[in-house]
C-alpha atoms as a PDB file:
ATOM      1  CA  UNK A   1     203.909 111.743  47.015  1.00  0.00           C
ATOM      2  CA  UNK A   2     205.069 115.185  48.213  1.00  0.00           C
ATOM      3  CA  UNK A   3     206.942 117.066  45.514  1.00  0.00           C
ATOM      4  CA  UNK A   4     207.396 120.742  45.814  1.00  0.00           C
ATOM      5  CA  UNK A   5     209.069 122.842  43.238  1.00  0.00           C
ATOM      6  CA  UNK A   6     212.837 125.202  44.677  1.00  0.00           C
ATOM      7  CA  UNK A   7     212.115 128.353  46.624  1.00  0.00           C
ATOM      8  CA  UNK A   8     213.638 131.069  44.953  1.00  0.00           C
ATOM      9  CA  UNK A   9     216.335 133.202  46.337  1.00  0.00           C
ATOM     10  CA  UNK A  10     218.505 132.877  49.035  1.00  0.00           C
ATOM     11  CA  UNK A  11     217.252 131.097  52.860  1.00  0.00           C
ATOM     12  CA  UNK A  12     216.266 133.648  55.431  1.00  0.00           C
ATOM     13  CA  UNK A  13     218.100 134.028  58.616  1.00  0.00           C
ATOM     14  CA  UNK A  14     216.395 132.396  61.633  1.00  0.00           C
ATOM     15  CA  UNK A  15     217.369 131.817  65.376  1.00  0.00           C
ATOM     16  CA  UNK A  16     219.501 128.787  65.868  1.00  0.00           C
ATOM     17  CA  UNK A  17     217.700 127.855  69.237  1.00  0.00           C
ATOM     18  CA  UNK A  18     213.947 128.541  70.587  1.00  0.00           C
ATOM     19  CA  UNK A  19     212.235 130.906  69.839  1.00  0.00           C
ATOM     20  CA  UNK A  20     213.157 129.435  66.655  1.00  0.00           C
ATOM     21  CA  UNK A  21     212.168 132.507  64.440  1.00  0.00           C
ATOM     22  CA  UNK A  22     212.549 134.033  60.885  1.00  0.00           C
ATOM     23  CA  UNK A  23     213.961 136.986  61.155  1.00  0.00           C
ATOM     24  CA  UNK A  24     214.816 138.184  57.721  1.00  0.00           C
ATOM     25  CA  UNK A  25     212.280 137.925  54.234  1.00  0.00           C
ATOM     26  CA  UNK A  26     209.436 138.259  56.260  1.00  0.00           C
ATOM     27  CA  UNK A  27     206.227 138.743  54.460  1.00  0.00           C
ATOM     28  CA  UNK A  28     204.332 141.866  53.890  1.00  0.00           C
ATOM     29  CA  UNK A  29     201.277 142.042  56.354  1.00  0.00           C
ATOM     30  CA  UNK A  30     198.819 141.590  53.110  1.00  0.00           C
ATOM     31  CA  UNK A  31     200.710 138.402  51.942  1.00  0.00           C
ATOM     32  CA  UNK A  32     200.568 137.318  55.294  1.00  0.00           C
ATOM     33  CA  UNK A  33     196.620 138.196  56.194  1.00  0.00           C
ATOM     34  CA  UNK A  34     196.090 136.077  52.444  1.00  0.00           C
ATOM     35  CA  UNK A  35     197.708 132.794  53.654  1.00  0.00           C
ATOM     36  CA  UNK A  36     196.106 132.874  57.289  1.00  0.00           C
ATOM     37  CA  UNK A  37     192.934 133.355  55.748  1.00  0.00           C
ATOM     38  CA  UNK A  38     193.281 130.089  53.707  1.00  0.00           C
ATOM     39  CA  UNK A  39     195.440 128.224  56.442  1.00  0.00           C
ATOM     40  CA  UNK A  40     192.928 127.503  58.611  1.00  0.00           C
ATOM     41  CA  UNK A  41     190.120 126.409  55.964  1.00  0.00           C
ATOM     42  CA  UNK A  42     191.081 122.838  56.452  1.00  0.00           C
ATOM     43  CA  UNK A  43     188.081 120.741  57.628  1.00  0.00           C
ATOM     44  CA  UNK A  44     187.713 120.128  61.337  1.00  0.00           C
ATOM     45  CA  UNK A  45     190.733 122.131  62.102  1.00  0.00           C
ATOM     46  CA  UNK A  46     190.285 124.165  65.420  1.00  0.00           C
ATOM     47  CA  UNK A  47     192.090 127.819  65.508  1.00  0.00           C
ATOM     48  CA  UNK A  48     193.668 128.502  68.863  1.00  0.00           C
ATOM     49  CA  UNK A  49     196.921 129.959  70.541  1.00  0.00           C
ATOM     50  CA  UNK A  50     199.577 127.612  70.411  1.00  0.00           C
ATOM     51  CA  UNK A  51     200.689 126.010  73.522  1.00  0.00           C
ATOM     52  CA  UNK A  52     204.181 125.898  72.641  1.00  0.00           C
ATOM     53  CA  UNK A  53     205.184 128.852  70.491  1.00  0.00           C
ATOM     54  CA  UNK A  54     205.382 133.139  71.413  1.00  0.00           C
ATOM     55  CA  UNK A  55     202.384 134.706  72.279  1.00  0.00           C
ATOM     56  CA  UNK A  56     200.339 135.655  69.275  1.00  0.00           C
ATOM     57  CA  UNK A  57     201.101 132.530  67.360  1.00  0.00           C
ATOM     58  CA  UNK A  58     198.227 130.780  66.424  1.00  0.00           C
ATOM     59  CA  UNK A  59     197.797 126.750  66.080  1.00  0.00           C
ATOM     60  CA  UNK A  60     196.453 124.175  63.842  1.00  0.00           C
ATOM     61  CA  UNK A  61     194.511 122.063  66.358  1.00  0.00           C
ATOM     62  CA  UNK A  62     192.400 118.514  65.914  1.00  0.00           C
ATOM     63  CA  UNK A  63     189.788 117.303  67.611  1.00  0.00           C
ATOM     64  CA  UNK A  64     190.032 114.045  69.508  1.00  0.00           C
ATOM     65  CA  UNK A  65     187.637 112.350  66.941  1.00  0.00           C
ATOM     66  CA  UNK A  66     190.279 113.136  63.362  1.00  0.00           C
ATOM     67  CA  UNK A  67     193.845 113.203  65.133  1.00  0.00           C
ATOM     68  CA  UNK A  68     194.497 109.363  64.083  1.00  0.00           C
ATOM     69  CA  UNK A  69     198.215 110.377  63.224  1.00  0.00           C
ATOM     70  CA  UNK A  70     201.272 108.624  65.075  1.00  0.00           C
ATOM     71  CA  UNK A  71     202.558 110.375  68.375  1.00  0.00           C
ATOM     72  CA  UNK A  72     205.432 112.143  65.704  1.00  0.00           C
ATOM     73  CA  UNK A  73     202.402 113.959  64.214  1.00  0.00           C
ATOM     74  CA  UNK A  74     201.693 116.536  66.808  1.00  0.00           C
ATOM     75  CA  UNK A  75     203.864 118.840  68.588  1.00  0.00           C
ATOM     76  CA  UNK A  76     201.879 118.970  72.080  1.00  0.00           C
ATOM     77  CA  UNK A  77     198.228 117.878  72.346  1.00  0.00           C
ATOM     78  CA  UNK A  78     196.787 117.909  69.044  1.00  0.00           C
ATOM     79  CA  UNK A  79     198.734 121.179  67.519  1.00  0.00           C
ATOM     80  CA  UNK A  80     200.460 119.980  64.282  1.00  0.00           C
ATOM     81  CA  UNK A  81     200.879 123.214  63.345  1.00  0.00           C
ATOM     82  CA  UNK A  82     200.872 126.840  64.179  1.00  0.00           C
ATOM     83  CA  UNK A  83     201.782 130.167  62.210  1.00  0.00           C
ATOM     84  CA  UNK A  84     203.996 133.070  63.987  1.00  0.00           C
ATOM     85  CA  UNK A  85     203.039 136.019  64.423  1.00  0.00           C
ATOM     86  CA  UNK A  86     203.091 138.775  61.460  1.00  0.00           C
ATOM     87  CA  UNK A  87     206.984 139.592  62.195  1.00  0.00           C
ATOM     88  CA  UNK A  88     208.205 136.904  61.577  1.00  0.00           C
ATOM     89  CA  UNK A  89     205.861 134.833  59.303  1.00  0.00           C
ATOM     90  CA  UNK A  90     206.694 131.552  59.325  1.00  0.00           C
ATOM     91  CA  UNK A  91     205.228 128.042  60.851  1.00  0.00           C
ATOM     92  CA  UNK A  92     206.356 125.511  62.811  1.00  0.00           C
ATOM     93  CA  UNK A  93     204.891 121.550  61.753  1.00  0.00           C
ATOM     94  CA  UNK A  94     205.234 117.817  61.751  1.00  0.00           C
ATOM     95  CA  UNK A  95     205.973 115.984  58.409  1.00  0.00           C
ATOM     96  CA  UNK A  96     206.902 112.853  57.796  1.00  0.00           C
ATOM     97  CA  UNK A  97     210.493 112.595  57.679  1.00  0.00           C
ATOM     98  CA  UNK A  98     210.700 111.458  53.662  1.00  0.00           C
ATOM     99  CA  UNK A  99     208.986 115.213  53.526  1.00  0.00           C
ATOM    100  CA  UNK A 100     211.507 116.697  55.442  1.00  0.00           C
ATOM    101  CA  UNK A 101     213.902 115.441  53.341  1.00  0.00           C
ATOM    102  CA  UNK A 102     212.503 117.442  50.005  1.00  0.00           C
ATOM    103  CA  UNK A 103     211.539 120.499  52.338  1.00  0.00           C
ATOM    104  CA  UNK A 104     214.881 121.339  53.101  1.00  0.00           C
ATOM    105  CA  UNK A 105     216.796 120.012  49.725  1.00  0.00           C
ATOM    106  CA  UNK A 106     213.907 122.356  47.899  1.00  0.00           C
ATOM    107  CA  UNK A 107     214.817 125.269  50.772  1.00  0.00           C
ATOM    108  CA  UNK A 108     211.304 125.703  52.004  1.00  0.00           C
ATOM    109  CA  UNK A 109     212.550 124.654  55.579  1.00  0.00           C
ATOM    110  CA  UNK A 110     214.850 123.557  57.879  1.00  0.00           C
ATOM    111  CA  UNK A 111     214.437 121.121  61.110  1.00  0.00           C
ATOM    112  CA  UNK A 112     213.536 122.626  64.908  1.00  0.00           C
ATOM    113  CA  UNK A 113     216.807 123.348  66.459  1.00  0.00           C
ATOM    114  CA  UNK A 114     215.398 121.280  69.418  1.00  0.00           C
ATOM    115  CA  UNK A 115     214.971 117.977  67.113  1.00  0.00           C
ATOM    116  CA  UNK A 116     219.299 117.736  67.046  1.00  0.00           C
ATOM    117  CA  UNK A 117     218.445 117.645  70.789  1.00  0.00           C
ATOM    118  CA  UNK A 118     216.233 114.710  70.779  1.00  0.00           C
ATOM    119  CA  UNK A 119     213.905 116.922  72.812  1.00  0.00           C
ATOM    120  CA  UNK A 120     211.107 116.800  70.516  1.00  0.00           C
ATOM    121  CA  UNK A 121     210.650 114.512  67.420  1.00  0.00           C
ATOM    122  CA  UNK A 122     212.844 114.872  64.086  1.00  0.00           C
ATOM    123  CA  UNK A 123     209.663 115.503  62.531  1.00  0.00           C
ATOM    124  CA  UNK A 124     209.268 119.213  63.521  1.00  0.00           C
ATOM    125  CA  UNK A 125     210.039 121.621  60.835  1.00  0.00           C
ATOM    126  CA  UNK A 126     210.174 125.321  60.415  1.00  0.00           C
ATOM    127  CA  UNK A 127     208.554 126.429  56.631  1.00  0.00           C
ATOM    128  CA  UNK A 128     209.862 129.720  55.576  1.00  0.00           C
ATOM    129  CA  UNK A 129     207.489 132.545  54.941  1.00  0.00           C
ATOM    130  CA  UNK A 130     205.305 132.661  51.928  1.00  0.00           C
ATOM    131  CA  UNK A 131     206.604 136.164  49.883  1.00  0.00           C
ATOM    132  CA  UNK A 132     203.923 135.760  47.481  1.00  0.00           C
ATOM    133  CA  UNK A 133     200.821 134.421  45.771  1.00  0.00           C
ATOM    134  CA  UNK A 134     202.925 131.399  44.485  1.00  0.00           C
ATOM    135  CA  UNK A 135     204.353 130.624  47.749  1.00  0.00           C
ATOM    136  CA  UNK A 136     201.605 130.902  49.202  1.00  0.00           C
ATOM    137  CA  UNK A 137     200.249 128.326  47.412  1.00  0.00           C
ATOM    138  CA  UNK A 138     203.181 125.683  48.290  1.00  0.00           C
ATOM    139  CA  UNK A 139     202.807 126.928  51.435  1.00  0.00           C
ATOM    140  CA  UNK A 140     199.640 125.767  51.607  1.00  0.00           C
ATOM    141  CA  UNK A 141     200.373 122.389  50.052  1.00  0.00           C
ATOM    142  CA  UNK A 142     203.136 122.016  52.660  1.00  0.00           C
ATOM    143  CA  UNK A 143     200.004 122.522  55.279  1.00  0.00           C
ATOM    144  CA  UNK A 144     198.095 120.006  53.818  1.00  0.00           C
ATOM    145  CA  UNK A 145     200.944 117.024  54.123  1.00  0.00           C
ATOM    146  CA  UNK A 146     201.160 117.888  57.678  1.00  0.00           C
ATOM    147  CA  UNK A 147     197.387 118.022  58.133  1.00  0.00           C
ATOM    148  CA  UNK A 148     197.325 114.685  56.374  1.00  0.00           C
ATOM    149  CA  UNK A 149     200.077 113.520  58.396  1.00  0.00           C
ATOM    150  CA  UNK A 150     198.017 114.301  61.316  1.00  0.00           C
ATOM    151  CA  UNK A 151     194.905 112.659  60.484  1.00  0.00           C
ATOM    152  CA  UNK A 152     197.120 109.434  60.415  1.00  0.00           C
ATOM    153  CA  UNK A 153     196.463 109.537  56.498  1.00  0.00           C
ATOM    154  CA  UNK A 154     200.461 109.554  56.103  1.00  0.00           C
ATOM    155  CA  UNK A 155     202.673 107.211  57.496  1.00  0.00           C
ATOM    156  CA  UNK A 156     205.787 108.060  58.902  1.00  0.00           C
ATOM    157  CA  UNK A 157     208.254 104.727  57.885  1.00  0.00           C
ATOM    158  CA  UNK A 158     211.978 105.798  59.025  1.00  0.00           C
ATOM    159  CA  UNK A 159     212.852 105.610  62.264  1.00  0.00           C
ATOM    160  CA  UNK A 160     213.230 108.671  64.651  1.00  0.00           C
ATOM    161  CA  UNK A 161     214.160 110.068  68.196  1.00  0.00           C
ATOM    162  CA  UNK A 162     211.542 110.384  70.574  1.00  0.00           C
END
């Protein structure tokens, strides 16, 4: 179902509590421009600021009529997604936790320092930073399984904290 192939390379530092940022490997601004462009070409995905995240990050929103996905799907509202800022690169999403499970063995990701909480569902992930053209495209594939997730096209079978 969701196979992705090793990042390369060491992880990148991040902030172990919120804002949970990347704060080395960050991606040059024309790598990063090149995957927001493509991000946000999903169908019926709405571009807005995210409600939860630093100013200037931008989510992946739903409309009422295609967010079918279980309450694990979505971070707050109908955001199961949104990209940081140019700084720092990454995105924060919900995947289904058999997905989490090859995210982080593959190192693409690790989970939300809030999920160990139980404040928000295990299902929220940071994905590292595309570097470039071929991350990009996993990165974009990682998008997908979330958006998919979202739409209530994935199921999400283990057990979790709300």
């Amino acid at each position: 179902m969701f196979e992705i192939s090793p990042r390369a390379g060491q992880r990148p530092q991040t902030t172990p509590c919120a804002p949970h940022e990347q704060v080395s490997q960050n991606p040059d601004a024309a790598t990063y421009q090149r995957f927001k462009e493509r991000a946000f070409d999903l169908p019926f995905v709405e571009r807005r600021p995210s409600m939860i995240s630093v100013p200037g990050a931008e989510a992946l929103w739903l409309p009422h009529d295609h967010a079918h996905g279980c309450k694990e799907s979505f971070m707050l509202g109908n955001e199961f997604a949104h990209v940081h800022p140019h700084y720092d690169g990454s995105m924060h999403l919900m995947l289904p936790i058999s997905c989490t499970r090859e995210l982080f063995a593959k190192g693409w990701g690790e989970p939300h320092p809030m999920a160990a909480t139980g404040m928000i569902p295990e299902t929220a992930v940071m994905v590292f930073a595309p570097r470039n053209e071929e991350e990009i495209e996993t990165a974009l594939k990682i998008l997908a399984t979330s958006y998919d997730f979202a739409l209530g096209k994935l199921a999400n079978p283990a057990s979790i904290r709300i």
